[in-house]
PDB file of N, CA and C in Angstrom:
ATOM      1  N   UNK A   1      -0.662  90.193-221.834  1.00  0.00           N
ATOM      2  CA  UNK A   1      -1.297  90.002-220.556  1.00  0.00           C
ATOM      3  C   UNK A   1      -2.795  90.158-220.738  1.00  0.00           C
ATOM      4  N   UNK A   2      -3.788  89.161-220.525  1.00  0.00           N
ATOM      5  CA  UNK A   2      -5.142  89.422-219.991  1.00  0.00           C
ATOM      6  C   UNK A   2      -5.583  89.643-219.138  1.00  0.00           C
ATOM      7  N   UNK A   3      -6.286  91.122-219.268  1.00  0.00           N
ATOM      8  CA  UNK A   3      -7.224  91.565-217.827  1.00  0.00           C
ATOM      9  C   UNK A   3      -8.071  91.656-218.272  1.00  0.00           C
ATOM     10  N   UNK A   4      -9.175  91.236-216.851  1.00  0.00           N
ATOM     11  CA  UNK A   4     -10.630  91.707-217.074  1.00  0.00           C
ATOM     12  C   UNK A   4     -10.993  92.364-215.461  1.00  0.00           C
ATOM     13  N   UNK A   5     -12.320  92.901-215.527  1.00  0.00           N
ATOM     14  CA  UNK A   5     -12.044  94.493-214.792  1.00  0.00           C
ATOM     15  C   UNK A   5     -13.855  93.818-214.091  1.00  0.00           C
ATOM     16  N   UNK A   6     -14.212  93.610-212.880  1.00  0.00           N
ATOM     17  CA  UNK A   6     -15.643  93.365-212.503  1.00  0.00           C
ATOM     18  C   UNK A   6     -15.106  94.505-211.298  1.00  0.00           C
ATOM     19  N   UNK A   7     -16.765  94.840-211.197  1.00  0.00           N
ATOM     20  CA  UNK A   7     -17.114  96.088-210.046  1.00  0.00           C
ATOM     21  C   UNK A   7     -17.842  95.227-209.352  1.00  0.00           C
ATOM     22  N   UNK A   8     -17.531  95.980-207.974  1.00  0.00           N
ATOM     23  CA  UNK A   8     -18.039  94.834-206.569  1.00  0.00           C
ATOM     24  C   UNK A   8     -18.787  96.164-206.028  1.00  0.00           C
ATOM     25  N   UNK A   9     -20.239  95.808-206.360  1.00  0.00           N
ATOM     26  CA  UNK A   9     -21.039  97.161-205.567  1.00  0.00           C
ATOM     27  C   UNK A   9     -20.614  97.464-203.890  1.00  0.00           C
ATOM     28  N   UNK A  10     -20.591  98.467-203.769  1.00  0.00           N
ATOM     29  CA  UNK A  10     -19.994  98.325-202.744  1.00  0.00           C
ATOM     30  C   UNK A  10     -18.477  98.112-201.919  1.00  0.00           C
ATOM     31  N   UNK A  11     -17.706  97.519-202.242  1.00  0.00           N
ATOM     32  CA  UNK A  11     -16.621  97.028-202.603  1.00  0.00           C
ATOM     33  C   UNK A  11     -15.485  98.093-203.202  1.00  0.00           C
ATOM     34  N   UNK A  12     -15.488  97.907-204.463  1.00  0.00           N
ATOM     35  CA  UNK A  12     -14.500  98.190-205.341  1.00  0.00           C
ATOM     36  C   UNK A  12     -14.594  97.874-206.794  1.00  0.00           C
ATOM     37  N   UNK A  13     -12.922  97.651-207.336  1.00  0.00           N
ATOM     38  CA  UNK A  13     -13.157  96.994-209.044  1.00  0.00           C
ATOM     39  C   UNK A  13     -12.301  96.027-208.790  1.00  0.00           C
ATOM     40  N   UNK A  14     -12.388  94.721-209.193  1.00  0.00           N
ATOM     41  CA  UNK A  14     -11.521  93.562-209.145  1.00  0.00           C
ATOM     42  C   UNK A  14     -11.388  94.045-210.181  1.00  0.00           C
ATOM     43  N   UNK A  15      -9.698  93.392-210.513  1.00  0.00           N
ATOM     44  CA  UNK A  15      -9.006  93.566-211.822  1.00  0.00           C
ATOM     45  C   UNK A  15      -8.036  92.223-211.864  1.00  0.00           C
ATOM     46  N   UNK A  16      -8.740  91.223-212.365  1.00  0.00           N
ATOM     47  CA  UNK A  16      -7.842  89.743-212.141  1.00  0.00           C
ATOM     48  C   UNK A  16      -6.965  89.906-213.399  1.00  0.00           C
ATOM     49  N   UNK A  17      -5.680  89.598-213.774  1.00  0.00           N
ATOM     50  CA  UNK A  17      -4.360  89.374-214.873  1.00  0.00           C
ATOM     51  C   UNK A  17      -4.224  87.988-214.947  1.00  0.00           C
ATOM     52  N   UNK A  18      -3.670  88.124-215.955  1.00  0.00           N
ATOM     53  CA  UNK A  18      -2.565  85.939-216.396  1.00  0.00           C
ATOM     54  C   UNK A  18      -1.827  86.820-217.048  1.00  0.00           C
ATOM     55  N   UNK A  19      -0.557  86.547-217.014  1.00  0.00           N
ATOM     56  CA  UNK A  19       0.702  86.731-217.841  1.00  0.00           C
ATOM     57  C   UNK A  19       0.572  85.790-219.091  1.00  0.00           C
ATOM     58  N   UNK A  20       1.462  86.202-219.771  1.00  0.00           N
ATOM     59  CA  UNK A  20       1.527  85.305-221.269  1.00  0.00           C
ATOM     60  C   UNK A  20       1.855  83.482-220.736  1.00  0.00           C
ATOM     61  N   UNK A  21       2.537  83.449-219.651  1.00  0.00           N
ATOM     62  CA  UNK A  21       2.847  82.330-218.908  1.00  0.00           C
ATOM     63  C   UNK A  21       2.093  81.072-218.053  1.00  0.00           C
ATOM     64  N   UNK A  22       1.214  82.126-218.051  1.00  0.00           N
ATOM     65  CA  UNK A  22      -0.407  81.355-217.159  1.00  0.00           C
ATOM     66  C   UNK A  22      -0.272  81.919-215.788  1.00  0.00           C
ATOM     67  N   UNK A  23       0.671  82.887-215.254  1.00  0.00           N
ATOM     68  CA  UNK A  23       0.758  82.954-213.773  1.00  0.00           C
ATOM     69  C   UNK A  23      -0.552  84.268-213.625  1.00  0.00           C
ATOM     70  N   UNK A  24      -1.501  84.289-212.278  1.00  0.00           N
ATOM     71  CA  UNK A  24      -2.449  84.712-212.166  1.00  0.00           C
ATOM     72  C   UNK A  24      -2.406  85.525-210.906  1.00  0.00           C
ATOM     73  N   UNK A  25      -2.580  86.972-211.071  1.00  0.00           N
ATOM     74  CA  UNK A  25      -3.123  87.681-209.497  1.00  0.00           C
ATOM     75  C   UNK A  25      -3.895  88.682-209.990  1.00  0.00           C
ATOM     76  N   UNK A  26      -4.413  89.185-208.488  1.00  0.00           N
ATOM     77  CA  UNK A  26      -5.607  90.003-208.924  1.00  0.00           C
ATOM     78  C   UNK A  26      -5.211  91.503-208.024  1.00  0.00           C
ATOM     79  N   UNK A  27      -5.870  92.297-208.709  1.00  0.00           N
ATOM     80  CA  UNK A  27      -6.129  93.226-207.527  1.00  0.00           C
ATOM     81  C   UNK A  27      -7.506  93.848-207.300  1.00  0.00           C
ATOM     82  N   UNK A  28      -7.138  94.027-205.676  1.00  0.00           N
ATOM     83  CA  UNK A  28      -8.903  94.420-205.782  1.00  0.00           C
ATOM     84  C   UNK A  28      -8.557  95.802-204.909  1.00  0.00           C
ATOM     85  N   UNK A  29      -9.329  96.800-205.964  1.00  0.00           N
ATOM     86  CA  UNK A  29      -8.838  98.669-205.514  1.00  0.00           C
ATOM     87  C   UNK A  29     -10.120  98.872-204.618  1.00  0.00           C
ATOM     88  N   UNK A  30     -10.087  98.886-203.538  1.00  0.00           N
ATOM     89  CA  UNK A  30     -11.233  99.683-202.541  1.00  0.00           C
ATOM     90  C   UNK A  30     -10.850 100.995-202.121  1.00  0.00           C
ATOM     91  N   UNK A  31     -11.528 101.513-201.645  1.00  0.00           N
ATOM     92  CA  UNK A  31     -11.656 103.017-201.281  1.00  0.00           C
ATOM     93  C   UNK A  31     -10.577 103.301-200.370  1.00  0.00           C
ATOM     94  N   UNK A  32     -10.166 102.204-199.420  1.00  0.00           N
ATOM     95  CA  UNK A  32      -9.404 102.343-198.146  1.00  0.00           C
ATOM     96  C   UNK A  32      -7.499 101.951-198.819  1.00  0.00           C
ATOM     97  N   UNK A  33      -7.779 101.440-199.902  1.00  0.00           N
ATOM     98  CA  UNK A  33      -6.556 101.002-200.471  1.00  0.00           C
ATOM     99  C   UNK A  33      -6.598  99.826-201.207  1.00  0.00           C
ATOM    100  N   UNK A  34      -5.458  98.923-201.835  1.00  0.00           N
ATOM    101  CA  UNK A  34      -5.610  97.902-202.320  1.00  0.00           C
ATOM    102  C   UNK A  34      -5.035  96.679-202.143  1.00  0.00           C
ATOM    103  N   UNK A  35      -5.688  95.453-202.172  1.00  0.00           N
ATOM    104  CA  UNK A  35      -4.820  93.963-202.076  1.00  0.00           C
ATOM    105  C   UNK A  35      -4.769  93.593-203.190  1.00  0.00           C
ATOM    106  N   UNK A  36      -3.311  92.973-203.420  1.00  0.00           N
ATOM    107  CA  UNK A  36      -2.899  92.175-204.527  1.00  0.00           C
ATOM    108  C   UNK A  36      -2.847  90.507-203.662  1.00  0.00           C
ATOM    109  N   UNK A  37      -3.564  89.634-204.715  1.00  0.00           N
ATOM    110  CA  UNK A  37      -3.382  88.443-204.648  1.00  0.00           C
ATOM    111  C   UNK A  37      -3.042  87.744-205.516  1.00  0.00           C
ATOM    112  N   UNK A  38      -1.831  86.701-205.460  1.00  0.00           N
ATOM    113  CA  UNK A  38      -1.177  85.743-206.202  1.00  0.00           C
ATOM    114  C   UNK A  38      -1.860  84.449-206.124  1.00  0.00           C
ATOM    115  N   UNK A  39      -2.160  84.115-207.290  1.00  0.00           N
ATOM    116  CA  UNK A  39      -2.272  82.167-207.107  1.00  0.00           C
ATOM    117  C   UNK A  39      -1.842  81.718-207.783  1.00  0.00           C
ATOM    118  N   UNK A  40      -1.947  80.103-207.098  1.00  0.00           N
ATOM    119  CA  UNK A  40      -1.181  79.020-207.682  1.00  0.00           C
ATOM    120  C   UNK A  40      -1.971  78.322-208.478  1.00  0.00           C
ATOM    121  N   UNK A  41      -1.270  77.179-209.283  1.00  0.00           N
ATOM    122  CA  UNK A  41      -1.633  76.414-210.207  1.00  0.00           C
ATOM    123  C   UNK A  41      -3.097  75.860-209.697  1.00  0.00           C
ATOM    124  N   UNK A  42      -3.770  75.966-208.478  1.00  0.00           N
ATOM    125  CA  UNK A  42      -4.593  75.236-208.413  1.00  0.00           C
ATOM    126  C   UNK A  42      -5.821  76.144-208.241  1.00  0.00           C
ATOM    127  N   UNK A  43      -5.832  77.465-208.460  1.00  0.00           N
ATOM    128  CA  UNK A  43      -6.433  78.963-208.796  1.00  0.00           C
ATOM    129  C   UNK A  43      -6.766  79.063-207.249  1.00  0.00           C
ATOM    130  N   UNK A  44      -6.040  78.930-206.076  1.00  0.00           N
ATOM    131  CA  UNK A  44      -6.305  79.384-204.808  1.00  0.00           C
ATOM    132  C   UNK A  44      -5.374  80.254-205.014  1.00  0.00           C
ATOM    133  N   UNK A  45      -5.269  81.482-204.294  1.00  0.00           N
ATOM    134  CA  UNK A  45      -4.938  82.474-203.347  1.00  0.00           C
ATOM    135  C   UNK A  45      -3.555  81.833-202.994  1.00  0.00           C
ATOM    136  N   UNK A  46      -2.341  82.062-202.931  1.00  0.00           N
ATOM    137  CA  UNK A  46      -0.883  81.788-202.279  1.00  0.00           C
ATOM    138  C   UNK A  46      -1.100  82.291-201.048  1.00  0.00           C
ATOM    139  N   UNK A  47      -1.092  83.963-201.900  1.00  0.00           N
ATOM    140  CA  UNK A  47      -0.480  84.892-200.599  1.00  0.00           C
ATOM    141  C   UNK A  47      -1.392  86.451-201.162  1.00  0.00           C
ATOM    142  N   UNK A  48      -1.692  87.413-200.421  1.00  0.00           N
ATOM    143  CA  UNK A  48      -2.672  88.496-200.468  1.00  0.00           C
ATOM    144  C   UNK A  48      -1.361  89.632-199.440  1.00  0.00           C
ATOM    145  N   UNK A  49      -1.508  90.351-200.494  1.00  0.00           N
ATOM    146  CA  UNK A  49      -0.589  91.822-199.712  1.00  0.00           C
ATOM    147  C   UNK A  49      -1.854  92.845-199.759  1.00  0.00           C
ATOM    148  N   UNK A  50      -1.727  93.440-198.417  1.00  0.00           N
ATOM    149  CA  UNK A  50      -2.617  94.453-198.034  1.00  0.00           C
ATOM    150  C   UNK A  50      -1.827  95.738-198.668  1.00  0.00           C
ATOM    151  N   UNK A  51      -1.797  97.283-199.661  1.00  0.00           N
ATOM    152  CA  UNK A  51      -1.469  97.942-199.508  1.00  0.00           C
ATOM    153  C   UNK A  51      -2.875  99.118-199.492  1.00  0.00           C
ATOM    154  N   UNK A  52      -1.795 100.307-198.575  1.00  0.00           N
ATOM    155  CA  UNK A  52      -2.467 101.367-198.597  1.00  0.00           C
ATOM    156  C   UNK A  52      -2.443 102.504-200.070  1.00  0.00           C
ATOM    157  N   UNK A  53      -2.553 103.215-200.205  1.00  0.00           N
ATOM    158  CA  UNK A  53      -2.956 104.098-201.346  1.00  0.00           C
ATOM    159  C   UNK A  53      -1.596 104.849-202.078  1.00  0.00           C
ATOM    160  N   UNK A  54      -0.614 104.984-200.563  1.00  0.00           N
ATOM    161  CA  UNK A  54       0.474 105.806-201.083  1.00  0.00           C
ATOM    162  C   UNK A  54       1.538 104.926-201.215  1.00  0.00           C
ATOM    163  N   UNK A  55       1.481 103.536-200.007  1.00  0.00           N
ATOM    164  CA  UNK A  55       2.108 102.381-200.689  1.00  0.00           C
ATOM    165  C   UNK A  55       2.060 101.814-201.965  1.00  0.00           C
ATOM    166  N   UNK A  56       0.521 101.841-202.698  1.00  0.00           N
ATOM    167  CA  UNK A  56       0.738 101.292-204.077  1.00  0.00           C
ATOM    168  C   UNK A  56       0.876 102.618-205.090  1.00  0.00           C
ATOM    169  N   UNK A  57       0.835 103.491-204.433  1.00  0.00           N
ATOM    170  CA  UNK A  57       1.495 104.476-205.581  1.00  0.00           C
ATOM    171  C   UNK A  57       3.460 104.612-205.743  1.00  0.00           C
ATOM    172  N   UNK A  58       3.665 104.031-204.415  1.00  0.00           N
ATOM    173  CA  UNK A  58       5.092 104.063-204.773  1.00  0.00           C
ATOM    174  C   UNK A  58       5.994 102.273-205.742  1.00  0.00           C
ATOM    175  N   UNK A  59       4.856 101.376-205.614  1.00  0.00           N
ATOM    176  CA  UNK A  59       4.500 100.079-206.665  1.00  0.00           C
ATOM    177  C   UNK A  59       4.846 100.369-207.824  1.00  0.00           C
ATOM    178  N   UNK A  60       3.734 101.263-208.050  1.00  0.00           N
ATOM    179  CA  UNK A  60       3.306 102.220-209.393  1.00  0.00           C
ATOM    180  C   UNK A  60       4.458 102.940-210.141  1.00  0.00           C
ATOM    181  N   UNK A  61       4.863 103.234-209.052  1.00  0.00           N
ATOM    182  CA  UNK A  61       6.459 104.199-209.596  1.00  0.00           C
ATOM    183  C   UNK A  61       7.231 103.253-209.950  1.00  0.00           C
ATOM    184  N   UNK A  62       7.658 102.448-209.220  1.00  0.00           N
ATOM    185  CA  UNK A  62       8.571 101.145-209.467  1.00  0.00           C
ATOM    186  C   UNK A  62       8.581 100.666-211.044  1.00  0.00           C
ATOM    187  N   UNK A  63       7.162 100.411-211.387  1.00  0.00           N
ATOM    188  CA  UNK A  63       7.175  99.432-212.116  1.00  0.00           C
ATOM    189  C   UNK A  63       6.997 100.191-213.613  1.00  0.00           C
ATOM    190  N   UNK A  64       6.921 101.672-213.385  1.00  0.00           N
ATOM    191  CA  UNK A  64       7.141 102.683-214.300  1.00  0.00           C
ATOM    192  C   UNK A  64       8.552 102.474-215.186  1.00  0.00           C
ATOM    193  N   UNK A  65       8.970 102.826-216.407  1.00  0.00           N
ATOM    194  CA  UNK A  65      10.232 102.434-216.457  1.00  0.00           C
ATOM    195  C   UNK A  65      11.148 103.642-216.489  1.00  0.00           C
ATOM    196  N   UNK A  66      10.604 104.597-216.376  1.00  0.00           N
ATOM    197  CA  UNK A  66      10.926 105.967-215.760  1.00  0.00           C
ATOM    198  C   UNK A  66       9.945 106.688-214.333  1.00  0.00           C
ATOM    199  N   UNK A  67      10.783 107.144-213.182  1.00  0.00           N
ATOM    200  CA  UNK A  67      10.120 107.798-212.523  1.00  0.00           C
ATOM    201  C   UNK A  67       9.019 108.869-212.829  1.00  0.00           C
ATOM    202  N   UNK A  68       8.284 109.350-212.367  1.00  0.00           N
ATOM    203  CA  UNK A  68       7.057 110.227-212.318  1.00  0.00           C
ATOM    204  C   UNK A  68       7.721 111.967-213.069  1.00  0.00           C
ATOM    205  N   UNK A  69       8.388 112.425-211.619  1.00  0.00           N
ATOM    206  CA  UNK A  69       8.648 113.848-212.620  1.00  0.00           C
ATOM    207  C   UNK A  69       9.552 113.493-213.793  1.00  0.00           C
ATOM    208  N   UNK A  70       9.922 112.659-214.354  1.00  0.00           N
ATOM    209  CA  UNK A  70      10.695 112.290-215.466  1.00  0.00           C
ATOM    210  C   UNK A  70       9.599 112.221-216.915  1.00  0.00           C
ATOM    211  N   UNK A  71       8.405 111.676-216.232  1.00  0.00           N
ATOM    212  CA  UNK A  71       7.556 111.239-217.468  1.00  0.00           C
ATOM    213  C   UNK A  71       6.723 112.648-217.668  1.00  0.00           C
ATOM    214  N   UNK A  72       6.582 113.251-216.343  1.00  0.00           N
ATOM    215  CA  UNK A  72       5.791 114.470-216.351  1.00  0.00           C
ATOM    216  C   UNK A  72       6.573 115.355-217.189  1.00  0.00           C
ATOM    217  N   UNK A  73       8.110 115.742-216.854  1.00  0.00           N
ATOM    218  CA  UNK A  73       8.672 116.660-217.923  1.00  0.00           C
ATOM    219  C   UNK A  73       8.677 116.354-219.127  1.00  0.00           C
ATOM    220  N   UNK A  74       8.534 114.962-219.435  1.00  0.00           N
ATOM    221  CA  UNK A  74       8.926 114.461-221.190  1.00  0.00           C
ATOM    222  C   UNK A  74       6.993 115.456-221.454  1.00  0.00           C
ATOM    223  N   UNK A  75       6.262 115.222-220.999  1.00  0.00           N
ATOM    224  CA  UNK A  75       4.386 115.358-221.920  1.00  0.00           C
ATOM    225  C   UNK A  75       4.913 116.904-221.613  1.00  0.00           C
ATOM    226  N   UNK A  76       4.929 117.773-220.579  1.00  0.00           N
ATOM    227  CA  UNK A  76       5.324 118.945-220.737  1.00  0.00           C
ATOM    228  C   UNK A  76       5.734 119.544-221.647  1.00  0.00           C
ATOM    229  N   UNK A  77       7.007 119.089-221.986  1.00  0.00           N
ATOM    230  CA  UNK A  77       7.961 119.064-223.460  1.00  0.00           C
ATOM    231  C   UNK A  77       6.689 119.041-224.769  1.00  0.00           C
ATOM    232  N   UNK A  78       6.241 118.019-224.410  1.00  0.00           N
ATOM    233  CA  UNK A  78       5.320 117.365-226.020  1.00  0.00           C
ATOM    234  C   UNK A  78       4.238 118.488-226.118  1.00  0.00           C
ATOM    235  N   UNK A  79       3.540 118.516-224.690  1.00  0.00           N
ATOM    236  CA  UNK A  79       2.680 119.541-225.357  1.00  0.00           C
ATOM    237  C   UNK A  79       2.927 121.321-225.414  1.00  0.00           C
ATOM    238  N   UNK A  80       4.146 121.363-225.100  1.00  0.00           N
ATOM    239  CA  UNK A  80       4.564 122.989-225.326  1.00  0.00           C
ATOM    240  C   UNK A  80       4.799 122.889-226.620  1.00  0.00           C
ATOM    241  N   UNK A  81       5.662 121.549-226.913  1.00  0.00           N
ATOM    242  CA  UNK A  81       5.299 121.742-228.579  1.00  0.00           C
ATOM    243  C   UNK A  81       4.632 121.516-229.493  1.00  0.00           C
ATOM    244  N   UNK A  82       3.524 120.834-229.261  1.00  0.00           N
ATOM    245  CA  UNK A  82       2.039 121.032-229.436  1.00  0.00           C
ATOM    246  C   UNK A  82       1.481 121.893-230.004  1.00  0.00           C
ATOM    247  N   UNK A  83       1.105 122.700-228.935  1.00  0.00           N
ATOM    248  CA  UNK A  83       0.740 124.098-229.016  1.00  0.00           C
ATOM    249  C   UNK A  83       1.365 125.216-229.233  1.00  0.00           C
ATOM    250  N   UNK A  84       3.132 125.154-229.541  1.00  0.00           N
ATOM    251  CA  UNK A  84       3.472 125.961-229.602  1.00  0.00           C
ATOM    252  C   UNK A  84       4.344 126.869-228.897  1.00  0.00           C
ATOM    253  N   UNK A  85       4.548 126.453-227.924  1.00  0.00           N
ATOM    254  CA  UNK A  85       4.819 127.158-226.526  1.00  0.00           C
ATOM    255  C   UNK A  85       6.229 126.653-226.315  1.00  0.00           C
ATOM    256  N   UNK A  86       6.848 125.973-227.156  1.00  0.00           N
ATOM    257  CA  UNK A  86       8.671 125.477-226.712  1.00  0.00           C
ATOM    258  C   UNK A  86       9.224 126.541-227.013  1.00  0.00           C
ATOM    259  N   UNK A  87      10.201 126.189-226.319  1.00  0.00           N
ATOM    260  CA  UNK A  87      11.034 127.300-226.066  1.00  0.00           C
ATOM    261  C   UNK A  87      12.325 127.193-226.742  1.00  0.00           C
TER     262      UNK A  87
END
């Protein structure tokens, strides 16, 4: 996948993707939350989803291939034994 990452003073960070396939969306993270936009072959805009902050954190989880406290206990694990600290 290619991303590239522009800052919108003011704004936010656009973060436009292409899949290995050529398919293209972007997201753009503002302060208030974020829109994802899809386009089509003709590089317009399809369709634009408005999410809020805790909406795209539950995205985020989704597309995780393990849930959150799942990944949190595995680094827990790693760094008790790390440092020493397993039990």
């Amino acid at each position: 996948m290619q991303v590239t990452h522009i800052t919108v003073p003011g704004v936010g960070v656009m973060h436009d993707l292409s899949t290995r396939d050529g398919q293209q969306f972007r997201l753009l993270v503002e302060e208030s939350g974020i829109q994802l936009s899809v386009y089509g072959s003709d590089d317009e805009p399809v369709t634009t989803v408005a999410l809020e902050r805790d909406e795209a954190d539950v995205v985020a989880d989704l597309l995780h291939s393990r849930p959150i406290p799942d990944r949190m206990a595995e680094l827990e694990r790693r760094f008790a034994e790390i440092t020493g600290r397993a039990r």
